[in-house]
C-alpha atoms as a PDB file:
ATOM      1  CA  UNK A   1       0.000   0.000   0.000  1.00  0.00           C
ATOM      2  CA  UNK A   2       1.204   3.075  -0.773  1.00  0.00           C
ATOM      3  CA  UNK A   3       0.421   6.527   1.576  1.00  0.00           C
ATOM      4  CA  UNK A   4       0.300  10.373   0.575  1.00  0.00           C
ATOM      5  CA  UNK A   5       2.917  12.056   2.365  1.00  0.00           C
ATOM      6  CA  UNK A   6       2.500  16.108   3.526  1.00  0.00           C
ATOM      7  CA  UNK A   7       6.691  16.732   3.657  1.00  0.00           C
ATOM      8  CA  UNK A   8       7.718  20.179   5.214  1.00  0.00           C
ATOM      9  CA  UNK A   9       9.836  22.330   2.828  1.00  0.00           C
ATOM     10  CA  UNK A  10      13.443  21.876   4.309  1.00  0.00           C
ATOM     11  CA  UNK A  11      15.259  24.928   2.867  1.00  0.00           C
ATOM     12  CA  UNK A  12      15.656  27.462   6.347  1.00  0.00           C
ATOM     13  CA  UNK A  13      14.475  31.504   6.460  1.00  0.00           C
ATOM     14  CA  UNK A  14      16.054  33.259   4.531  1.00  0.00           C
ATOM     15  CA  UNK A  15      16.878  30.888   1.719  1.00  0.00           C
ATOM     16  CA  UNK A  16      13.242  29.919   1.455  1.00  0.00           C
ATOM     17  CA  UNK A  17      11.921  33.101   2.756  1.00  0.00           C
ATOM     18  CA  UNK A  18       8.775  31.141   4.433  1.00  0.00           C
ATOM     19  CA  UNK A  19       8.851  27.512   3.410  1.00  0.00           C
ATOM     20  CA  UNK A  20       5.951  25.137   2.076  1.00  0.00           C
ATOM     21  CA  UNK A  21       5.022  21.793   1.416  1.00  0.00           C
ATOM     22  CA  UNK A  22       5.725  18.757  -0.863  1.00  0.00           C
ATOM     23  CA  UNK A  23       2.501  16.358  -1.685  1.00  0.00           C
ATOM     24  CA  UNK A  24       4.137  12.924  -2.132  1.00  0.00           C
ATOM     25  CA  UNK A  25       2.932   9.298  -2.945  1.00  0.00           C
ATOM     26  CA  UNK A  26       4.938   6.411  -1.994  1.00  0.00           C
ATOM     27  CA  UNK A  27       5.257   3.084  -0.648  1.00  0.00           C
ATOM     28  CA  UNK A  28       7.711   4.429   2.302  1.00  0.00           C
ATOM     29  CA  UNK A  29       9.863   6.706   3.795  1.00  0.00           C
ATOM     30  CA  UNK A  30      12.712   5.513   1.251  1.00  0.00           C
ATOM     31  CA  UNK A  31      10.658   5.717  -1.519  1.00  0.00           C
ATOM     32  CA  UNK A  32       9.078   9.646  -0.614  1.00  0.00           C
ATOM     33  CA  UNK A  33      12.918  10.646   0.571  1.00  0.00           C
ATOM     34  CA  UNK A  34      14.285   9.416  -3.059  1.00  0.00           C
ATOM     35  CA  UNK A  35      11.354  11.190  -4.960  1.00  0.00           C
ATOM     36  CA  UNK A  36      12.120  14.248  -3.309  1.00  0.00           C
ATOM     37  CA  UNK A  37      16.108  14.094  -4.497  1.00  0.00           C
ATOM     38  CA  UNK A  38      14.682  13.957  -7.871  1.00  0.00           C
ATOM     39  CA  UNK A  39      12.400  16.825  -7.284  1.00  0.00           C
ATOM     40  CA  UNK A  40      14.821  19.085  -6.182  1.00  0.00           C
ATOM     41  CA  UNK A  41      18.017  17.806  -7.246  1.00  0.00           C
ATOM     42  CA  UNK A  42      20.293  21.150  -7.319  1.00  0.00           C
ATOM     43  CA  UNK A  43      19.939  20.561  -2.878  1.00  0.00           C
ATOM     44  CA  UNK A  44      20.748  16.974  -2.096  1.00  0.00           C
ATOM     45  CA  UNK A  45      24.348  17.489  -0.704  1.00  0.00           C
ATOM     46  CA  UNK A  46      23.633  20.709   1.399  1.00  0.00           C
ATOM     47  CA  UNK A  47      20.049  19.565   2.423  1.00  0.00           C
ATOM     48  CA  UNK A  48      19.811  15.583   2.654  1.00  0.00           C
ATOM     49  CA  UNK A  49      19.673  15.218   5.988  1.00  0.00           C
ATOM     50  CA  UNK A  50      16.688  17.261   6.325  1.00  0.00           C
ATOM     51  CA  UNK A  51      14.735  15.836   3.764  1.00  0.00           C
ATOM     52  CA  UNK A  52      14.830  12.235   5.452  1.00  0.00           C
ATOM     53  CA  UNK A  53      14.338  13.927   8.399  1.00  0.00           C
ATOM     54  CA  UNK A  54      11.203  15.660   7.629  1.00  0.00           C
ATOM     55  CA  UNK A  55       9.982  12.891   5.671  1.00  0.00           C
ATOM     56  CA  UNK A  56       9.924  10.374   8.950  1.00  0.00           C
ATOM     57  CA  UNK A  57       7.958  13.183  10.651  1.00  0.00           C
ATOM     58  CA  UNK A  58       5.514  14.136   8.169  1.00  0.00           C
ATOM     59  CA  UNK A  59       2.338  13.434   8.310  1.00  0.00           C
ATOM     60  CA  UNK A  60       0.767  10.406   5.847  1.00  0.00           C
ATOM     61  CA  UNK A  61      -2.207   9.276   4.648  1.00  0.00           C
ATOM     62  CA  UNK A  62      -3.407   5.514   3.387  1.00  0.00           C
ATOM     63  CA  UNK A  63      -4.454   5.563   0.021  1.00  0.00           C
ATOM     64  CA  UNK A  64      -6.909   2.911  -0.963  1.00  0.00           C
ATOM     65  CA  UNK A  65      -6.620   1.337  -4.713  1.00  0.00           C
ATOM     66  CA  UNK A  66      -3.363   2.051  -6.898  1.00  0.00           C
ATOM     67  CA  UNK A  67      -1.350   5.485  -7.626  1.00  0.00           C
ATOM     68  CA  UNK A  68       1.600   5.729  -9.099  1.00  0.00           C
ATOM     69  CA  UNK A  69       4.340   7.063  -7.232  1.00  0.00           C
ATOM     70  CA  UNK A  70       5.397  10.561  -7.563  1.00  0.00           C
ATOM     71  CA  UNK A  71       5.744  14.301  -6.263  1.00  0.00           C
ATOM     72  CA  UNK A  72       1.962  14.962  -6.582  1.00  0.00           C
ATOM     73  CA  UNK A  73       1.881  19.166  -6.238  1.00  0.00           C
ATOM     74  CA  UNK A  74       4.197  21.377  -3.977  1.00  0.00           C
ATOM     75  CA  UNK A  75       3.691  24.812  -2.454  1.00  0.00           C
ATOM     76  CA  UNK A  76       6.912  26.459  -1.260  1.00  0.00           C
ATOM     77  CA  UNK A  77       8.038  30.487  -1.384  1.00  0.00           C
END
C-alpha cells in the first residue's frame, strides 16, 4: 500500500523566505525521501539530511486502490 505524504519544505528563512510543502505518494519513507532528491536535485548534498528527516515526521495518509508514485503538487516560497 502506498500513503500520501505532507513533507515540510526543508530549505531554512532566509533561503526559502517562508517555506511550504511537498505532496508525495509512496510506498515508504525511502521511496518519498528518493522522490524528493529527484524533485529538487540542485539541494541533495547541502540539504539531505533534512529531507529524510522531515519525511519520517511528516504526516501520511493511506491511500486505498493504486497510484503511481510521484511528487503529486508542492507549495513552497
Amino acid at each position: 500500500m502506498k500513503s500520501l505524504y505532507i513533507v515540510d519544505y526543508w530549505v531554512g528563512f532566509p533561503s526559502s523566505e517562508y517555506g511550504g510543502t511537498i505532496n508525495v505518494v509512496a510506498k515508504d519513507d525511502n521511496e518519498c525521501h528518493d522522490l524528493l532528491l529527484e524533485w529538487r536535485d540542485e539541494y541533495v548534498e547541502s540539504f539531505d539530511d533534512r529531507i529524510m528527516a522531515n519525511v519520517v515526521k511528516a504526516p501520511r495518509f493511506l491511500i486505498v486502490g493504486e497510484e503511481e508514485s510521484r511528487v503529486v503538487d508542492s507549495f513552497v516560497t
